[in-house]
C-alpha atoms as a PDB file:
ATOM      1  CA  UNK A   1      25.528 -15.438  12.237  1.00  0.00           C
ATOM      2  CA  UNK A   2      28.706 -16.007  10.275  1.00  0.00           C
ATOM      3  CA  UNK A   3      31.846 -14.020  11.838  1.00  0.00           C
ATOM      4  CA  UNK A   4      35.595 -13.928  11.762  1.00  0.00           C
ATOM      5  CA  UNK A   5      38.134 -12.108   9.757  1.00  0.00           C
ATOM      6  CA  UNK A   6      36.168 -13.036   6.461  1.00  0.00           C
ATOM      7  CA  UNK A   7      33.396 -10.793   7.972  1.00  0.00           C
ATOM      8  CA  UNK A   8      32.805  -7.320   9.341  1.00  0.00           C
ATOM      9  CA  UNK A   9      29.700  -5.845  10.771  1.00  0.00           C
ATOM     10  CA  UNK A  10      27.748  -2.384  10.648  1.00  0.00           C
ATOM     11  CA  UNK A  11      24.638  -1.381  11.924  1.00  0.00           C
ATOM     12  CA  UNK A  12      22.706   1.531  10.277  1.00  0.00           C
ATOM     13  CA  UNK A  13      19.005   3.276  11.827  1.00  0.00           C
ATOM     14  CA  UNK A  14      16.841   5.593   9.502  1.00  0.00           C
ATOM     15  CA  UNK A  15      13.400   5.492  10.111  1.00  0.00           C
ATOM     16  CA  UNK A  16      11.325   1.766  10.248  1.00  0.00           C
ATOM     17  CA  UNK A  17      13.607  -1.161  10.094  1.00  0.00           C
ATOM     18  CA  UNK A  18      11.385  -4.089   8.332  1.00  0.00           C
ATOM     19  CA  UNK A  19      11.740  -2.302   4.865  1.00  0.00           C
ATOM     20  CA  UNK A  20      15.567  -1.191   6.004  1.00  0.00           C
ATOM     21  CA  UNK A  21      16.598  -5.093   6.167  1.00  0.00           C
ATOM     22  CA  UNK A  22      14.531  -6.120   3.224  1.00  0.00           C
ATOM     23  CA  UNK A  23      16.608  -3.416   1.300  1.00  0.00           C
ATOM     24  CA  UNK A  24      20.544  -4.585   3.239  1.00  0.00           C
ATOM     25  CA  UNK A  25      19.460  -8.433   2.011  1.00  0.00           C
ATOM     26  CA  UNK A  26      19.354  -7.673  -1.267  1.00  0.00           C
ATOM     27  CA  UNK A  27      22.774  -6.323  -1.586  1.00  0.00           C
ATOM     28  CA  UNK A  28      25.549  -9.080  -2.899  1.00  0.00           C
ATOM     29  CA  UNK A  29      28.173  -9.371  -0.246  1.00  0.00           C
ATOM     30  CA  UNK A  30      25.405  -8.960   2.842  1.00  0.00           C
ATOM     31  CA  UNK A  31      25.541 -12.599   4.373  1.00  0.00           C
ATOM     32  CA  UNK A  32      22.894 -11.926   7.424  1.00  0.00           C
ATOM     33  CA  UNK A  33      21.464  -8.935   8.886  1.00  0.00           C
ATOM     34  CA  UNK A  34      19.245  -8.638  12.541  1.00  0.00           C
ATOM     35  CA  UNK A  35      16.555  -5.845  12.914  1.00  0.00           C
ATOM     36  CA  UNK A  36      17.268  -4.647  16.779  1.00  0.00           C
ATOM     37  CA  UNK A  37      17.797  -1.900  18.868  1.00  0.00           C
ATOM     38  CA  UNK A  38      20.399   0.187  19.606  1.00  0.00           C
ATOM     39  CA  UNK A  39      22.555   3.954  20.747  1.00  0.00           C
ATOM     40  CA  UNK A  40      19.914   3.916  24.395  1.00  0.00           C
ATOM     41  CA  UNK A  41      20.836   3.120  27.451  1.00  0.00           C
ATOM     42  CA  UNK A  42      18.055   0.598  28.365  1.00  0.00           C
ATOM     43  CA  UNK A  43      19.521  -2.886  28.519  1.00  0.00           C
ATOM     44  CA  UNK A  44      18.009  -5.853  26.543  1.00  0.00           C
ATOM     45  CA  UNK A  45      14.611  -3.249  25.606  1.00  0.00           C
ATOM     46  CA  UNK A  46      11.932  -4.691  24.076  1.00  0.00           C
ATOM     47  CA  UNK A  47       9.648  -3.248  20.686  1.00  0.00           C
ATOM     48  CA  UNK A  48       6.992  -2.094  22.995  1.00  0.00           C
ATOM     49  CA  UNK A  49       9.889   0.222  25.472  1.00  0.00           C
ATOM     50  CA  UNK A  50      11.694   1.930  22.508  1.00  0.00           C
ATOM     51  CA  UNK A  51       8.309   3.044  21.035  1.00  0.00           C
ATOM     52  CA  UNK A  52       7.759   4.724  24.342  1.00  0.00           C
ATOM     53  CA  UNK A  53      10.596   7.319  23.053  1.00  0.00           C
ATOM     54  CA  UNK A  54      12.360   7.152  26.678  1.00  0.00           C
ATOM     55  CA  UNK A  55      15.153   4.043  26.022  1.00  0.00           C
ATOM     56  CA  UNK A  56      17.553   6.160  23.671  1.00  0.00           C
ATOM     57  CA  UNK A  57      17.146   3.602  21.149  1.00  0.00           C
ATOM     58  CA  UNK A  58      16.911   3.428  17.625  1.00  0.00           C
ATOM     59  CA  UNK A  59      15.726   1.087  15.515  1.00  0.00           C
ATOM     60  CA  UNK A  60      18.659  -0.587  13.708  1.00  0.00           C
ATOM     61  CA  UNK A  61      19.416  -3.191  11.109  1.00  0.00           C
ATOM     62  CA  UNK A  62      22.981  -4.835  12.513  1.00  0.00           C
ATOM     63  CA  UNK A  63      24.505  -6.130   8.879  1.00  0.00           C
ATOM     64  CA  UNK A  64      27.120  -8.546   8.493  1.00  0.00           C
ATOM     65  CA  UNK A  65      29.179  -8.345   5.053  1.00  0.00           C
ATOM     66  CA  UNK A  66      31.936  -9.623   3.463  1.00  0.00           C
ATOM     67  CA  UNK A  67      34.152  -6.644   2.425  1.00  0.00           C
ATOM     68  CA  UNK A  68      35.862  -8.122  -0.415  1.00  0.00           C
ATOM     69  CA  UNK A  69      32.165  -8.419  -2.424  1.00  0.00           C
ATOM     70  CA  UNK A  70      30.742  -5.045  -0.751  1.00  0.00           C
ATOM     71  CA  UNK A  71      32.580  -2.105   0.402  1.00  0.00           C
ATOM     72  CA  UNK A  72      31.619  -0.494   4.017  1.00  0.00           C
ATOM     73  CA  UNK A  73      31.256   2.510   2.139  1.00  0.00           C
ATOM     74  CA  UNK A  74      28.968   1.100  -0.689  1.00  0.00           C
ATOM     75  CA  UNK A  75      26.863  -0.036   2.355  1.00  0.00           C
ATOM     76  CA  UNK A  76      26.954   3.945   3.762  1.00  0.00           C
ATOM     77  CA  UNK A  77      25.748   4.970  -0.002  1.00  0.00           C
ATOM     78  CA  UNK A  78      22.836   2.688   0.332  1.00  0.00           C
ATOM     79  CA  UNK A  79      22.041   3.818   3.408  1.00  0.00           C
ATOM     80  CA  UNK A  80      21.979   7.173   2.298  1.00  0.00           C
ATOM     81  CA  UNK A  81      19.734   6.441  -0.630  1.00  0.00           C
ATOM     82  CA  UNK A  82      17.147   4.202   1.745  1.00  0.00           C
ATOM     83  CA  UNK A  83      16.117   7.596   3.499  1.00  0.00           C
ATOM     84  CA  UNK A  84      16.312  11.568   3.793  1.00  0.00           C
ATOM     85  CA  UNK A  85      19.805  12.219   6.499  1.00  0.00           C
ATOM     86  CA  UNK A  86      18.220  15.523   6.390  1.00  0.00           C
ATOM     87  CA  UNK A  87      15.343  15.150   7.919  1.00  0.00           C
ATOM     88  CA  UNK A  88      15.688  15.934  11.157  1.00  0.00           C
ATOM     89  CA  UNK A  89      13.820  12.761  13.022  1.00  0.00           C
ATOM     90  CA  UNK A  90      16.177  13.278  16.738  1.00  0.00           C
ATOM     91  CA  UNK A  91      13.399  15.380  18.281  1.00  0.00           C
ATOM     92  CA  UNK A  92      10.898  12.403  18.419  1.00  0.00           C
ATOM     93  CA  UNK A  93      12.395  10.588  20.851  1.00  0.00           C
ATOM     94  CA  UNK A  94      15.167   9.069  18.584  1.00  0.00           C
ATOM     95  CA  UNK A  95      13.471   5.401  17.510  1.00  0.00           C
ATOM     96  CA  UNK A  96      13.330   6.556  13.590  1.00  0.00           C
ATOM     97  CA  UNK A  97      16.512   9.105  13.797  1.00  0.00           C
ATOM     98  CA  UNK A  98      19.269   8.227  11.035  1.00  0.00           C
ATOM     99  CA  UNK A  99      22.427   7.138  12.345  1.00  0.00           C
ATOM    100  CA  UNK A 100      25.686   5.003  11.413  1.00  0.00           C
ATOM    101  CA  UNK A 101      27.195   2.978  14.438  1.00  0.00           C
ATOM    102  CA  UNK A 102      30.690   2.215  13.620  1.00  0.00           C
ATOM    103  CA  UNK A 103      32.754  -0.946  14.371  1.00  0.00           C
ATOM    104  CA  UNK A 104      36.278   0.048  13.808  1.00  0.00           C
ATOM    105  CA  UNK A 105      37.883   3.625  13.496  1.00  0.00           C
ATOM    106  CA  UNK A 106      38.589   3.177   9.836  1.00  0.00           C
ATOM    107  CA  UNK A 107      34.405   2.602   9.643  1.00  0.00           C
ATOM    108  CA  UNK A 108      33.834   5.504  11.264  1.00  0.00           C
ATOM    109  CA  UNK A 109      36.039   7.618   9.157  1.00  0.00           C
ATOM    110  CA  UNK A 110      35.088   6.669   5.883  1.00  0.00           C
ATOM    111  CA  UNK A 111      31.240   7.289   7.302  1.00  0.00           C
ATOM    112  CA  UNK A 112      32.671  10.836   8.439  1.00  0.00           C
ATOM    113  CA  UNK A 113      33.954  11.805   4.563  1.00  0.00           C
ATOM    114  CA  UNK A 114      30.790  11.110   2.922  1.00  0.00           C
ATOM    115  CA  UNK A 115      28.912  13.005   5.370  1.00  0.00           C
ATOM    116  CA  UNK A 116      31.506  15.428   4.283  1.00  0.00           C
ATOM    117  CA  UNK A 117      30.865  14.919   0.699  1.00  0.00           C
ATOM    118  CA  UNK A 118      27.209  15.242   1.223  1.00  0.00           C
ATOM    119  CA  UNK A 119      27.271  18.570   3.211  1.00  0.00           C
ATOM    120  CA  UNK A 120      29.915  19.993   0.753  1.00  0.00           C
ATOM    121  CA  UNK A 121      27.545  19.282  -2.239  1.00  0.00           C
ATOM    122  CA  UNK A 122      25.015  21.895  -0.086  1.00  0.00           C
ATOM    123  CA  UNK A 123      23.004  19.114   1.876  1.00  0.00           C
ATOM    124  CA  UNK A 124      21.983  19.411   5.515  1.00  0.00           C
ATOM    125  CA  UNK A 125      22.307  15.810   6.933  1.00  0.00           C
ATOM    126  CA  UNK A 126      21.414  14.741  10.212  1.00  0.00           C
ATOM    127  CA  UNK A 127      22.656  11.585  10.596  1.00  0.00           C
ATOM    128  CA  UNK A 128      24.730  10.582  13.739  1.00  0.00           C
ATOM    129  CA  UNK A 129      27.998   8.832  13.855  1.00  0.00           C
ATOM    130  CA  UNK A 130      28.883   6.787  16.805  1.00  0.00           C
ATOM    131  CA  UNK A 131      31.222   3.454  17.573  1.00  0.00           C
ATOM    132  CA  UNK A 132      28.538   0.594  17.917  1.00  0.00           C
ATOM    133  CA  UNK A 133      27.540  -0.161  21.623  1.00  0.00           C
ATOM    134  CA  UNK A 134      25.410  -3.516  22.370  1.00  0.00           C
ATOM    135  CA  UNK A 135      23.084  -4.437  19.437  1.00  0.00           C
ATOM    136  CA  UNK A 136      20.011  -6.122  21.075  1.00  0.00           C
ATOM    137  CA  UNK A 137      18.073  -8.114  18.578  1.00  0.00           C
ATOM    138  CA  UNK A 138      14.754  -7.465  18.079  1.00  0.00           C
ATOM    139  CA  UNK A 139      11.515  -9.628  18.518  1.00  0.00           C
ATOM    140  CA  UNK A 140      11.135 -12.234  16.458  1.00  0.00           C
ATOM    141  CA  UNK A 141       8.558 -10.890  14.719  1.00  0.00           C
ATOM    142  CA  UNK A 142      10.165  -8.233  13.575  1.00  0.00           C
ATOM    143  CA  UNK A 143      13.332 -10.482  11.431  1.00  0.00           C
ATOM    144  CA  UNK A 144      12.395 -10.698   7.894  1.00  0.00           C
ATOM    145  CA  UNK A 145       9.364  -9.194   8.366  1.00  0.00           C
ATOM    146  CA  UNK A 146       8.646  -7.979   5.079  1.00  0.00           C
ATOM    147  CA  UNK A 147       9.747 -12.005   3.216  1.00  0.00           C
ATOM    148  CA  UNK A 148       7.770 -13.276   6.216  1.00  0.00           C
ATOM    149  CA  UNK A 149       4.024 -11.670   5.183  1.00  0.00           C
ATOM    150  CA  UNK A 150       5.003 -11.490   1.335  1.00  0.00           C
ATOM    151  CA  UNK A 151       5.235  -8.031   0.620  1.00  0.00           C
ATOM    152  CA  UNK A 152       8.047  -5.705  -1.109  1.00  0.00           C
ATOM    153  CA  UNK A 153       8.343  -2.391   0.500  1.00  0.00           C
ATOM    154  CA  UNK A 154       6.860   0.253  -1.096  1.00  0.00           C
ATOM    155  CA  UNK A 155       9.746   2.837  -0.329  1.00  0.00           C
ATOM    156  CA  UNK A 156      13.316   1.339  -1.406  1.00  0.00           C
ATOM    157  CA  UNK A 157      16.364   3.187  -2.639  1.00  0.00           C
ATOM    158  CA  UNK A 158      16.924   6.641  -4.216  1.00  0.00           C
ATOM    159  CA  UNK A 159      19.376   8.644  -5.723  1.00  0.00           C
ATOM    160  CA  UNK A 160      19.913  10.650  -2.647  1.00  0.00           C
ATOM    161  CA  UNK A 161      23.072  12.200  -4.743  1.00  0.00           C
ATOM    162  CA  UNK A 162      25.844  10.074  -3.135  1.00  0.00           C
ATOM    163  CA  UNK A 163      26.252   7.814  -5.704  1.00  0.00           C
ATOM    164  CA  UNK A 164      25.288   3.489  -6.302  1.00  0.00           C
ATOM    165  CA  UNK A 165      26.235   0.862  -4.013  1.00  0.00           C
ATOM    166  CA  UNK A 166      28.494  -0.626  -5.761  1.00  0.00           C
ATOM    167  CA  UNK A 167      31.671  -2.011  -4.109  1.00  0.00           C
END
């Protein structure tokens, strides 16, 4: 995985994260992205643990971008538009809930005004803001799973009123 000051990282959960990463790859300025785990408090859990509901976890895509092709907050648009923030998903167990985890302060601010922007427009959004913690990787069977058996997602982006992803 590329890093270094040409690079920053995010990591964004809502809902099932094979169609999440197929979505993140397809954006110009995304250079790799990891489907994993993330926001519990089990160390190093694996697929089978977090679907218990009891780790914390949610599944995450971790995405590594350059941020002079693709703005953090083009990638928080897109997020917004790959799922409904207000549905509220926290009460089963947290593995499908929508949240942001931040990497810097200025990440976690400009997340924080479009949540703004999104409940001042009259929306009820769920989605949780928090710095990153550790990102554990998933399986291997669950990277690229969607290029790996062939087969588009059915459910990609919508105009979930927040505007493109453009950077």
């Amino acid at each position: 995985m590329p890093d270094g000051p040409l690079y920053e990282k995010a990591a964004f959960a809502c809902g099932c994260f094979w169609s999440k990463q197929y979505h993140f790859d397809r954006l110009p300025g995304v250079v790799s992205s990891l489907t994993g785990y993330t926001g519990g408090h089990l160390p190093n859990p694996t697929y089978q643990q977090v679907c218990t509901k009891t780790t914390g976890h949610a599944e995450a895509v971790e995405v590594v971008f350059n941020p002079r092709q693709l703005s953090f907050e083009a990638l928080c648009r897109f997020f917004f538009q790959l799922h409904d923030p207000g549905r509220d998903r926290r009460g089963k167990g947290g593995q499908y809930r929508s949240a942001i985890f931040c990497y810097s302060t200025a990440q976690l601010h400009t997340a924080r005004q479009l949540i703004g922007l999104l409940q001042a427009g009259g929306q009820a959004i769920f989605t949780e803001l928090s710095p990153a913690d550790v990102f554990w990787p998933a399986e291997p069977r669950h990277q690229k799973y969607c290029e790996r058996h062939n087969r588009a997602p059915a459910n990609g982006p919508t105009a979930y009123h927040c505007g493109d992803a453009k950077a």
